[in-house]
Protein backbone atom coordinates (compact mmCIF):
# COMPACT_ATOMS: atom_id res chain seq x y z
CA UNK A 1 128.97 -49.39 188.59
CA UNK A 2 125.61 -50.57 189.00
CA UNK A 3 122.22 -50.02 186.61
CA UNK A 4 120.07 -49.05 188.97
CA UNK A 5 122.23 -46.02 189.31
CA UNK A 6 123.32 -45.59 186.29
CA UNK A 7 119.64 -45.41 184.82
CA UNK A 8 118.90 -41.99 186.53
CA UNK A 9 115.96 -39.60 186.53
CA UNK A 10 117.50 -37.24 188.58
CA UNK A 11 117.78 -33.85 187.35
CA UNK A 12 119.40 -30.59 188.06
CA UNK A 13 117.96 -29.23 190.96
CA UNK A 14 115.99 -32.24 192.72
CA UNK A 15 115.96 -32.77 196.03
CA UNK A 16 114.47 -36.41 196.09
CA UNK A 17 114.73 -39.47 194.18
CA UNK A 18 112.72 -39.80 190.98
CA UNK A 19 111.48 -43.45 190.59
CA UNK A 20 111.30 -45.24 187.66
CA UNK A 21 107.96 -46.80 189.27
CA UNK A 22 106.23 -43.98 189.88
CA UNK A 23 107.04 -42.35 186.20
CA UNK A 24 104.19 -41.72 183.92
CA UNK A 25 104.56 -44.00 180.61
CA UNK A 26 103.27 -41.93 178.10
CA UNK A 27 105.62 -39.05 179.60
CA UNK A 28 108.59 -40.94 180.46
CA UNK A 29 111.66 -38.61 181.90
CA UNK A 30 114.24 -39.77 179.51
CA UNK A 31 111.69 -39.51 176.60
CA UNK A 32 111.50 -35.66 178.31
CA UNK A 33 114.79 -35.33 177.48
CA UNK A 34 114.49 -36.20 173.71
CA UNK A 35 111.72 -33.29 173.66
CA UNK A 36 113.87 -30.65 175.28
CA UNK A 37 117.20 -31.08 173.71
CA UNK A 38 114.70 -31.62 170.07
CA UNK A 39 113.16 -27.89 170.86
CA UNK A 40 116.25 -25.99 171.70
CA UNK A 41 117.25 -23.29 169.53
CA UNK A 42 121.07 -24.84 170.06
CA UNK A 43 119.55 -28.15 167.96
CA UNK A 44 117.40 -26.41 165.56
CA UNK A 45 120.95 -24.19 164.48
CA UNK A 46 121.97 -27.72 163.64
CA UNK A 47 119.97 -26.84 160.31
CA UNK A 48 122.71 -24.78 159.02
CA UNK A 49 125.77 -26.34 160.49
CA UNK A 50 128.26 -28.28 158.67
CA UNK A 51 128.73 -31.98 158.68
CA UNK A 52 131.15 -33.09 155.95
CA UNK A 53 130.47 -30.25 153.10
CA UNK A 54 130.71 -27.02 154.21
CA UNK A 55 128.30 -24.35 153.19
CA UNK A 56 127.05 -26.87 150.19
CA UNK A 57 123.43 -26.18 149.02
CA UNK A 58 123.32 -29.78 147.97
CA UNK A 59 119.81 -31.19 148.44
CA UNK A 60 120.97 -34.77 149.90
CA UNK A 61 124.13 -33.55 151.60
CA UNK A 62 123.71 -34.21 155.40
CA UNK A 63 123.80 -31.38 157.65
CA UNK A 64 124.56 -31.11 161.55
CA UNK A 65 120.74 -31.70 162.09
CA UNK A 66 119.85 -34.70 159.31
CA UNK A 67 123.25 -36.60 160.88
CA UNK A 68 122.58 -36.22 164.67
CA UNK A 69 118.70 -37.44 163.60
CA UNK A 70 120.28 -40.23 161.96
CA UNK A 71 122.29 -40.88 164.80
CA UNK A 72 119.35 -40.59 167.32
CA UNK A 73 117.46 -43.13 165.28
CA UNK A 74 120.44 -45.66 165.29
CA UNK A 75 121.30 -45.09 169.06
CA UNK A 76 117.48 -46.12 170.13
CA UNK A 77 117.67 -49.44 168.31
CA UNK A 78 121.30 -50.35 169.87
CA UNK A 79 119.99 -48.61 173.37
CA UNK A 80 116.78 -51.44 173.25
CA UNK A 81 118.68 -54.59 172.14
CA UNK A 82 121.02 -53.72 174.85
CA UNK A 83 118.45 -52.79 177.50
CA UNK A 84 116.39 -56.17 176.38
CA UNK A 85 119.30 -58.40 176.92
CA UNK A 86 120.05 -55.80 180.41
CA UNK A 87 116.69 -57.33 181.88
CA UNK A 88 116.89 -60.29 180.75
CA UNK A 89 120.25 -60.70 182.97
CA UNK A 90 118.96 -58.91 185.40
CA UNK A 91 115.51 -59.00 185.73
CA UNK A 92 114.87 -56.94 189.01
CA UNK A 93 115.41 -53.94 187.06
CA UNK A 94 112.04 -54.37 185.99
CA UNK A 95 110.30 -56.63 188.54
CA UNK A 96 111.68 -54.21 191.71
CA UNK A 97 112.75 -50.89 189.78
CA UNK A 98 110.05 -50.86 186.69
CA UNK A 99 112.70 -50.29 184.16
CA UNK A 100 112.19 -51.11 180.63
CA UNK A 101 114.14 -52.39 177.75
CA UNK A 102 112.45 -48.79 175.86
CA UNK A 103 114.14 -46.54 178.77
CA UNK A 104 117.75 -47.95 177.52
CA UNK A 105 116.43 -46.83 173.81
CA UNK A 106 115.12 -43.62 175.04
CA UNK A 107 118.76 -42.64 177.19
CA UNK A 108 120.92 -43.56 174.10
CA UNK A 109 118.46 -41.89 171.23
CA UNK A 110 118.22 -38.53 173.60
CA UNK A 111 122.26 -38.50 174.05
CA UNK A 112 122.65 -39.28 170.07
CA UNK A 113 120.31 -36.53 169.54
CA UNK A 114 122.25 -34.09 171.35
CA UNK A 115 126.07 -35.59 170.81
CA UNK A 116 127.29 -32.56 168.35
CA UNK A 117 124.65 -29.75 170.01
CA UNK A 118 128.12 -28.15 171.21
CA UNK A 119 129.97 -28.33 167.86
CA UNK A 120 130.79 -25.06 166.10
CA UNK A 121 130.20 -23.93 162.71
CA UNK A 122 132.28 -25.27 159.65
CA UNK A 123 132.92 -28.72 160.72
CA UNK A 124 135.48 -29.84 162.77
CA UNK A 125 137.89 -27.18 161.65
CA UNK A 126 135.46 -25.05 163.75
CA UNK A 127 136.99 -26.31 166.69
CA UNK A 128 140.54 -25.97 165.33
CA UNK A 129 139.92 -22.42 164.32
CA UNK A 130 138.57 -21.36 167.72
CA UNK A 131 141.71 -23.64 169.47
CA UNK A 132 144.36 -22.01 167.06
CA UNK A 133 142.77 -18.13 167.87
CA UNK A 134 144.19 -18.64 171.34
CA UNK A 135 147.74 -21.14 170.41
CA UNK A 136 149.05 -19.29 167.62
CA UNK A 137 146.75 -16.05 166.73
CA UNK A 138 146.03 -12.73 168.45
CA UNK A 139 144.59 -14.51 171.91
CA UNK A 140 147.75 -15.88 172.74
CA UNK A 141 148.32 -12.40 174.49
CA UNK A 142 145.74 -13.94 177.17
CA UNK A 143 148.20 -17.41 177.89
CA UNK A 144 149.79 -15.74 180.79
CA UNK A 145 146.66 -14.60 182.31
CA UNK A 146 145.27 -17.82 182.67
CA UNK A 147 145.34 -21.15 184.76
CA UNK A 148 147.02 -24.08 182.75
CA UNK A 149 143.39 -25.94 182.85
CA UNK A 150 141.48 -22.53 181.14
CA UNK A 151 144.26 -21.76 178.79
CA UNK A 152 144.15 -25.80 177.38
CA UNK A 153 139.92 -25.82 177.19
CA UNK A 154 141.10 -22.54 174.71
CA UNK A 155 143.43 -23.84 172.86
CA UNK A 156 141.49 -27.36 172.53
CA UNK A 157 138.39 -26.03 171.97
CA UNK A 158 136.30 -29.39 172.31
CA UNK A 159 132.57 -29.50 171.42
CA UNK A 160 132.17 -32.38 173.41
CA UNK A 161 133.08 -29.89 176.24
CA UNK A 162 130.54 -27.06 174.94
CA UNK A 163 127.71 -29.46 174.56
CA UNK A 164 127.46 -30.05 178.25
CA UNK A 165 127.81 -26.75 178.84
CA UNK A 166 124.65 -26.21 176.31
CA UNK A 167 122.43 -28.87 178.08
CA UNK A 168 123.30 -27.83 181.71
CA UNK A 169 124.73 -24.19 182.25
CA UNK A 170 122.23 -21.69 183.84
CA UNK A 171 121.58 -18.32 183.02
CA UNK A 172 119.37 -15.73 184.70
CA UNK A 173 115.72 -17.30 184.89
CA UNK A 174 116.80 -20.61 183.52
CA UNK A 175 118.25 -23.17 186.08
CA UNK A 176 120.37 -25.90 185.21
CA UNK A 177 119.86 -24.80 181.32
CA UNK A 178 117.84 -27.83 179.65
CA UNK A 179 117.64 -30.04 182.68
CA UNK A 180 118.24 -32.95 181.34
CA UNK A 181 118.28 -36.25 183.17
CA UNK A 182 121.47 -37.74 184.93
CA UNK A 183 121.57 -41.05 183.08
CA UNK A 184 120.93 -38.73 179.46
CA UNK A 185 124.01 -36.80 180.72
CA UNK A 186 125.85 -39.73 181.83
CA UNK A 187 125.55 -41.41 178.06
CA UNK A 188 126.33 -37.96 176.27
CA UNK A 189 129.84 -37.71 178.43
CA UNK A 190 131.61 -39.36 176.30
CA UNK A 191 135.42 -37.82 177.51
CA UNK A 192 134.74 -37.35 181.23
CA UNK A 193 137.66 -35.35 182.05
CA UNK A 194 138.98 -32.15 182.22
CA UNK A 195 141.25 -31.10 179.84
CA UNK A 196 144.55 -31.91 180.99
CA UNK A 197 146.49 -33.77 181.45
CA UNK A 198 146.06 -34.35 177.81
CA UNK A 199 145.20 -37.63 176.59
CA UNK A 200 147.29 -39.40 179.68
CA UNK A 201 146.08 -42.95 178.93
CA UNK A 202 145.49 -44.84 175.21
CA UNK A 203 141.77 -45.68 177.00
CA UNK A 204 138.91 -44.83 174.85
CA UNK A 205 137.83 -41.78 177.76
CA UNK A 206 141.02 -39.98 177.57
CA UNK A 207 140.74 -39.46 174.29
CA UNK A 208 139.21 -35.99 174.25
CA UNK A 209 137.57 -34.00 176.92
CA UNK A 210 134.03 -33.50 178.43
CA UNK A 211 133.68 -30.31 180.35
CA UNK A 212 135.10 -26.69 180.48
CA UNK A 213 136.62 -25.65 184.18
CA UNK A 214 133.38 -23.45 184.18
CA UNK A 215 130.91 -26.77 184.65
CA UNK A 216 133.35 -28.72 186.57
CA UNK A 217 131.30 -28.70 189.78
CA UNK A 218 128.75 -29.87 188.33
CA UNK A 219 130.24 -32.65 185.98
CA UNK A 220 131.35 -34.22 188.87
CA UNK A 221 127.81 -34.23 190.71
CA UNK A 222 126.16 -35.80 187.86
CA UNK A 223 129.21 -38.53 187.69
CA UNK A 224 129.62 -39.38 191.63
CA UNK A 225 125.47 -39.50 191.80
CA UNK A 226 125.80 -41.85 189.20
CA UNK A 227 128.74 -44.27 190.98
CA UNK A 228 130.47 -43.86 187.85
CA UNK A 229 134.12 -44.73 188.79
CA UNK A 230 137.06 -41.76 189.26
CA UNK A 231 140.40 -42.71 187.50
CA UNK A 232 142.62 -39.66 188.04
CA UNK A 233 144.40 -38.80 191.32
CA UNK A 234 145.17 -35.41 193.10
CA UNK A 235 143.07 -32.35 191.55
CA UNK A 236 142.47 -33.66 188.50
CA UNK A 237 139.02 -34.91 187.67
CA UNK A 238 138.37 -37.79 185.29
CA UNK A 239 136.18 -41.10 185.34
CA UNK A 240 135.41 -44.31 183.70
CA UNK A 241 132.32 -43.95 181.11
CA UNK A 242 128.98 -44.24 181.74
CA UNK A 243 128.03 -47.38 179.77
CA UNK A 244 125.39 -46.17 177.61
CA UNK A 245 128.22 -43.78 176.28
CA UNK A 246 130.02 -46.28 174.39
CA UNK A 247 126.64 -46.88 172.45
CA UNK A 248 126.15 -43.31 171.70
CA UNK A 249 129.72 -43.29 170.38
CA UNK A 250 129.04 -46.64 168.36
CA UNK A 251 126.05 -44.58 167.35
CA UNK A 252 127.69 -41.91 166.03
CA UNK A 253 131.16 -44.25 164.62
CA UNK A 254 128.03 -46.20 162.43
CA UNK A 255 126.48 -43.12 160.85
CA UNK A 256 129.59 -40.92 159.82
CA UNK A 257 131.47 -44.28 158.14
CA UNK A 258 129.06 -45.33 156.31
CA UNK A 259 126.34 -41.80 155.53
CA UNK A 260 129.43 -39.38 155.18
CA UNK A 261 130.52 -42.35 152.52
CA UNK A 262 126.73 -42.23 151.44
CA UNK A 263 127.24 -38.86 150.95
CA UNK A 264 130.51 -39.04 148.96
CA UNK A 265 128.77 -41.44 146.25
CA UNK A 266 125.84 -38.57 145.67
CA UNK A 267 128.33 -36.13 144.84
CA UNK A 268 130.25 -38.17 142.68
CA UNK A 269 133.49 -37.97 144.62
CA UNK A 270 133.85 -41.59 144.89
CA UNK A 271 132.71 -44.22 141.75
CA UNK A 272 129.61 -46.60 142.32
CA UNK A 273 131.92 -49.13 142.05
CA UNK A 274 134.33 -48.21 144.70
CA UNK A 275 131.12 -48.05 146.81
CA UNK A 276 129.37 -51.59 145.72
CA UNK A 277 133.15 -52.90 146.54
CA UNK A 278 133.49 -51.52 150.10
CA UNK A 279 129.82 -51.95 151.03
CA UNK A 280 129.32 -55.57 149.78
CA UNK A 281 132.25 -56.35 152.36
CA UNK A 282 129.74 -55.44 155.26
CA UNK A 283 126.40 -56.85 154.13
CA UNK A 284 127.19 -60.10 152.08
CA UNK A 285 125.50 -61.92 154.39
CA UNK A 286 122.16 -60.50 153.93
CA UNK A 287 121.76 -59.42 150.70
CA UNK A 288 119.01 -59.79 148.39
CA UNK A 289 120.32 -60.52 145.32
CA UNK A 290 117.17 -60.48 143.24
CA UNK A 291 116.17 -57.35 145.51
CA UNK A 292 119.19 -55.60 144.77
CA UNK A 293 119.72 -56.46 140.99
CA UNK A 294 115.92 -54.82 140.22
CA UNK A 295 116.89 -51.51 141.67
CA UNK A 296 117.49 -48.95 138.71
CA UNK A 297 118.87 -46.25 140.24
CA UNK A 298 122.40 -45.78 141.78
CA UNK A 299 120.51 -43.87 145.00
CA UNK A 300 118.18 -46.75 145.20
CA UNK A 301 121.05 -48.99 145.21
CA UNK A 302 123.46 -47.42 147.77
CA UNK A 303 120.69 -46.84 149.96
CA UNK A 304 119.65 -50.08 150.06
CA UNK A 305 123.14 -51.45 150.92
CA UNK A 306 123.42 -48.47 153.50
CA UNK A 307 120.53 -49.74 155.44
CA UNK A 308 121.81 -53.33 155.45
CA UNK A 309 125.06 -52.18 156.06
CA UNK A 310 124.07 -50.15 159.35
CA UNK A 311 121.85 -53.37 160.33
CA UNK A 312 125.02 -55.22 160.73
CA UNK A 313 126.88 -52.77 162.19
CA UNK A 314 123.88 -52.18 164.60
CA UNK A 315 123.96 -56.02 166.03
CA UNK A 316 127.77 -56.13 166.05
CA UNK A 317 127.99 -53.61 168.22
CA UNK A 318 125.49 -54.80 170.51
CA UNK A 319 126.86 -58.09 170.74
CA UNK A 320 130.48 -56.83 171.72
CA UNK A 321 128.71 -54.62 174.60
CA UNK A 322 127.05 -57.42 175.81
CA UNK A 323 130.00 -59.42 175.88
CA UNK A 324 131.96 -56.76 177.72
CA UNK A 325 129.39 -55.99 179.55
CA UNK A 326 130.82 -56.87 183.08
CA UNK A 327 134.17 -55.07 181.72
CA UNK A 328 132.40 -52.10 181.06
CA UNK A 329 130.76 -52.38 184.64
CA UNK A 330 133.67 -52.74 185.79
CA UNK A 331 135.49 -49.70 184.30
CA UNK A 332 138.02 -52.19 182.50
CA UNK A 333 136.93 -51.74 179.01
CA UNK A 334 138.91 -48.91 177.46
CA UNK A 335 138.11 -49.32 173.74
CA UNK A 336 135.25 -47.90 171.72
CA UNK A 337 133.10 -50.53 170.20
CA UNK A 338 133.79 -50.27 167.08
CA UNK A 339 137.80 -51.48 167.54
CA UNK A 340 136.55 -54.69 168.47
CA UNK A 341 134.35 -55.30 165.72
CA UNK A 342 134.19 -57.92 163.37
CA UNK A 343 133.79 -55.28 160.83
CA UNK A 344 136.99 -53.13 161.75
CA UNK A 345 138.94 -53.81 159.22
CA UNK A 346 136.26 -52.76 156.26
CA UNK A 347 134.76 -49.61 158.22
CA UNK A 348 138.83 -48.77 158.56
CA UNK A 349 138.77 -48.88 154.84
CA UNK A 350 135.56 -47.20 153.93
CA UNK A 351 136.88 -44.43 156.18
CA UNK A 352 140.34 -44.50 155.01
CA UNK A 353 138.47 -43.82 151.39
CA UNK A 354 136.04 -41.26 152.45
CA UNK A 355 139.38 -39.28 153.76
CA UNK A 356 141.06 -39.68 149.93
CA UNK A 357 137.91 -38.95 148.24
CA UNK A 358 135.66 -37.17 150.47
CA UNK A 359 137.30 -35.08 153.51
CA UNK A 360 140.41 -33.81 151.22
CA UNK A 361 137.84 -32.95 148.38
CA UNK A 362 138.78 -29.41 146.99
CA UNK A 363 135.48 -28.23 147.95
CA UNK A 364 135.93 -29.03 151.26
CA UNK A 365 139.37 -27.74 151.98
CA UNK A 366 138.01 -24.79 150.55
CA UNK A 367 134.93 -23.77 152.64
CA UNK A 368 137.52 -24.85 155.82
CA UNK A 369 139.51 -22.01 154.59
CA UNK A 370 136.87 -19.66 154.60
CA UNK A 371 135.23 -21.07 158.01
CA UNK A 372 138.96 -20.28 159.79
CA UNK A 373 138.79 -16.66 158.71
CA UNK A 374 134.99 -16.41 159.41
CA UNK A 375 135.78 -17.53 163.14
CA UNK A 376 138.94 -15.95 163.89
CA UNK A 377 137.68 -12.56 162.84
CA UNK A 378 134.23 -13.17 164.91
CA UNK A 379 136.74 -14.32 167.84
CA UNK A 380 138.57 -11.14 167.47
CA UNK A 381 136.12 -8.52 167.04
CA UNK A 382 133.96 -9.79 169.81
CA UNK A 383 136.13 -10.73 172.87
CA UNK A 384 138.19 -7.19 171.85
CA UNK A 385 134.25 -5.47 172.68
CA UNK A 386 133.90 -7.77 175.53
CA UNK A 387 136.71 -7.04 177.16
CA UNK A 388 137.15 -3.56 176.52
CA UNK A 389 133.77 -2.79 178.38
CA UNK A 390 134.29 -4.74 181.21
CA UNK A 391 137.42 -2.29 181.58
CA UNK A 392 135.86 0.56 180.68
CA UNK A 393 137.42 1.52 177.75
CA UNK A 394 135.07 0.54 174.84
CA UNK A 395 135.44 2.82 171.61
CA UNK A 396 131.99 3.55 169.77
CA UNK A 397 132.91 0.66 167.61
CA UNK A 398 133.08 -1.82 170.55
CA UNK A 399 129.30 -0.46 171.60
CA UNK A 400 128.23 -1.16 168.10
CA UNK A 401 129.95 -4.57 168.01
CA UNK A 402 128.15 -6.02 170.88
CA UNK A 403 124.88 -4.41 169.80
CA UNK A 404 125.43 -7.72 167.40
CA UNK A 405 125.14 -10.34 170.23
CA UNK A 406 121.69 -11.56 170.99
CA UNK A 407 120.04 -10.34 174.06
CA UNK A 408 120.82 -13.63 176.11
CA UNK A 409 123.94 -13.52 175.24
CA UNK A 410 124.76 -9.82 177.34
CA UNK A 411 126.11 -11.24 180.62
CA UNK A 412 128.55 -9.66 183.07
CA UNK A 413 131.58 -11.80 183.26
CA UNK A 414 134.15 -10.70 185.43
CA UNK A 415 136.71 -13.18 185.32
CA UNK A 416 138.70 -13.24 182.39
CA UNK A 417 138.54 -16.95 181.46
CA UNK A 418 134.84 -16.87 181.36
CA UNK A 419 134.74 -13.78 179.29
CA UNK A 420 136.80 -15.66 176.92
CA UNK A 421 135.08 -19.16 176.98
CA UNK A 422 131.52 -17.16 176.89
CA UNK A 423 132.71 -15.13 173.23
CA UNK A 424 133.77 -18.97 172.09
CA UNK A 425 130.10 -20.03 173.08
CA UNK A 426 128.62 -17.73 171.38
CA UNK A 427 130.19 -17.98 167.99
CA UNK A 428 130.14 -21.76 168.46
CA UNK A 429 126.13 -22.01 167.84
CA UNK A 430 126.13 -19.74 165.56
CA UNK A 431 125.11 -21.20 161.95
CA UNK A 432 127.47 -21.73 158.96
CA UNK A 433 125.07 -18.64 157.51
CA UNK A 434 124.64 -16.39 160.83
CA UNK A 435 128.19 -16.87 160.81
CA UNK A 436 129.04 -15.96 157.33
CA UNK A 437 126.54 -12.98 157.34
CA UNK A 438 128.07 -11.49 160.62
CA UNK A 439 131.34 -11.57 158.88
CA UNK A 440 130.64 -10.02 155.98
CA UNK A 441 128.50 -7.07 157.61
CA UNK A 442 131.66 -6.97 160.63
CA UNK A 443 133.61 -6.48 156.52
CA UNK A 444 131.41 -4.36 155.42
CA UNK A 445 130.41 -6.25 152.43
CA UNK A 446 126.97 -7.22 153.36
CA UNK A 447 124.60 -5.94 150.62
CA UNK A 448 120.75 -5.75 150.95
């Protein structure tokens, strides 16, 4: 892979080559793409959307939208150490091409920004309860009906997979959905393959999936245009990451260990002084101590270590890209950053931790119940509608059901598979509210 190519402006749609020479500065494409994904009603749903605490009302709990800003932030600064020491080694990217170390910054904050755009409601048990509808609840009647590829993007519903499908599926009027730019795309495929075979390789890109069977055509324009490098054979699809990927991933590695942990202290699930113990491990090195010892509050105290601790992080990871750098090129580096830092072995603990104390909390096992039920029975009542009109057959109750979904959301879909993945879609951006007050009206226990 090469950088000229891999820095992309193309977009959906063009039919000639965007220059990076010929951009306007103060409306750079890639900074375009921060704008777009920023004003999309899929981001701003990110309000209400789970990140570690379901449904909590907590003031400093961190939502779908305060974590993937946080991540944003973090992915600029590792996206313009990178792209300065990019340059630097290769300095024609500027002199010929008129790329700057900013553009790097600008690619990696706009991917951060949109990394969990695709995620349902409910946390990551969102996915599970959407995957577990079709494995082991009422849609398994719809296995046999399917291709192998469709029935596993089901029953592994991946919001890695639906974010793409946000930022680039059309719909009547709107081409190529948020038209984002190839190199923005490129660093936000994290998993690009399909979804089987299932996790055939232990590299870092076979971990998950990228892309539903519906975007396939496309996912593979945006990684061929882009030289990234195929590893699968036959008619499976699947390719070596873009490189700006594995700093969106270190992005998002940085923020959950250590602002999910952040977020465990607030609520008092795990002691100051577990926290001063695990977080001294990562910043000793820079610490104030006459800073630190006049801060009199515990937030003042763990936020201060948080920022060092993220510093450090920060320039780890861009030192271990930029000594793989070549690897990476070269699609021979199949590890995420993070496994090869010098700070493994305390992030593995602080994680380990937050799991204990934070991710097994009561409260949280106990809004995960609720978020299960809340999807399945959306799932259900919707794709039971959807289906029965398309064949004709809709009750009165059916009509009323789909009266529910949004106006964009009424599409004819006549193949099965897309019926199916467009239902999952829907419920997928809905809120952790919209969701729970669709349930309880579909219940009948709404009250006014």
């Amino acid at each position: 892979m090469n950088w000229e190519q891999l820095l992309s402006l193309k977009r959906q749609g063009d039919t000639s080559k965007r220059l990076r020479v010929e951009q306007d500065d103060t409306r750079l494409g890639f900074e375009v793409d921060y704008d777009r994904i920023i004003f999309s009603a899929a981001f701003r749903s990110l309000q209400d959307k789970t990140q570690v605490i379901p449904l909590s009302k907590t003031d400093f709990v961190h939502t779908r939208l305060t974590h993937s800003l946080e991540v944003s932030v973090v992915g600029r600064s590792l996206g313009r150490l990178v792209g300065k020491k990019i340059i630097e080694k290769y300095p024609y990217l500027k002199e010929v091409h008129g790329y700057h170390m900013n553009d790097f910054g600008a690619i990696v904050a706009a991917a951060s920004l949109a990394h969990d755009i695709g995620n349902p409601p409910f946390g990551h048990s969102g996915e599970k309860a959407i995957g577990e509808y079709f494995s082991i609840g009422k849609g398994q009647k719809y296995k046999d009906h399917l291709k192998a590829k469709q029935w596993q993007d089901l029953i592994d519903f991946e919001g890695n997979a639906n974010g793409f499908s946000v930022l680039t599926a059309s719909r009547p009027g709107i081409e190529g959905g948020l038209r984002i730019s190839y190199a923005t795309l490129g660093a936000f495929m994290k998993y690009p393959k399909e979804s089987l075979p299932k996790k055939p390789t232990n590299n870092i890109a076979d971990k998950k999936y990228g892309f539903f069977q519906t975007d396939k055509a496309f996912f593979e324009e945006v990684a061929e245009d882009m030289g990234m490098i195929a590893n699968k054979t036959g008619e499976d699809i699947g390719f070596e990451r873009h490189p700006l990927a594995y700093l969106v991933e270190a992005a998002d590695d940085i923020c959950y260990t250590i602002i999910d942990f952040e977020d465990g202290i607030n609520l008092g699930l795990v002691s100051e002084d577990y926290a001063l113990e695990y977080l001294i491990k990562l910043v000793q090195n820079n610490i104030g101590g006459t800073k630190y010892n006049n801060l009199q509050t515990k937030e003042d105290r763990i936020s201060y270590l948080r920022a060092l601790a993220i510093n450090s992080l920060i320039n780890d990871a861009v030192d271990v890209f930029i000594e793989n750098e070549e690897a990476i090129l070269a699609g021979q580096f199949p590890f995420a950053l993070t496994d090869k830092s010098k700070y493994k072995a305390q992030m593995n603990d602080i994680i380990k931790l937050s799991v204990d104390k934070i991710y097994q909390s009561r409260e949280v096992i106990e809004k995960e119940i609720v978020g299960y039920e809340i999807i399945q029975t959306l799932l259900d009542k919707f794709i039971t509608a959807f289906n029965n009109k398309y064949e004709g057959k809709a009750s009165n109750y059916d009509n009323l059901i789909l009266k529910m979904l949004p106006e964009k959301h009424h599409l004819e879909k006549t193949n099965l598979y897309e019926r199916l993945l467009h239902i999952c879609h829907y419920v997928s951006l809905l809120t952790d509210g919209n969701a729970l007050e669709l349930f309880e009206t579909i219940n009948g226990r709404k009250s006014n």
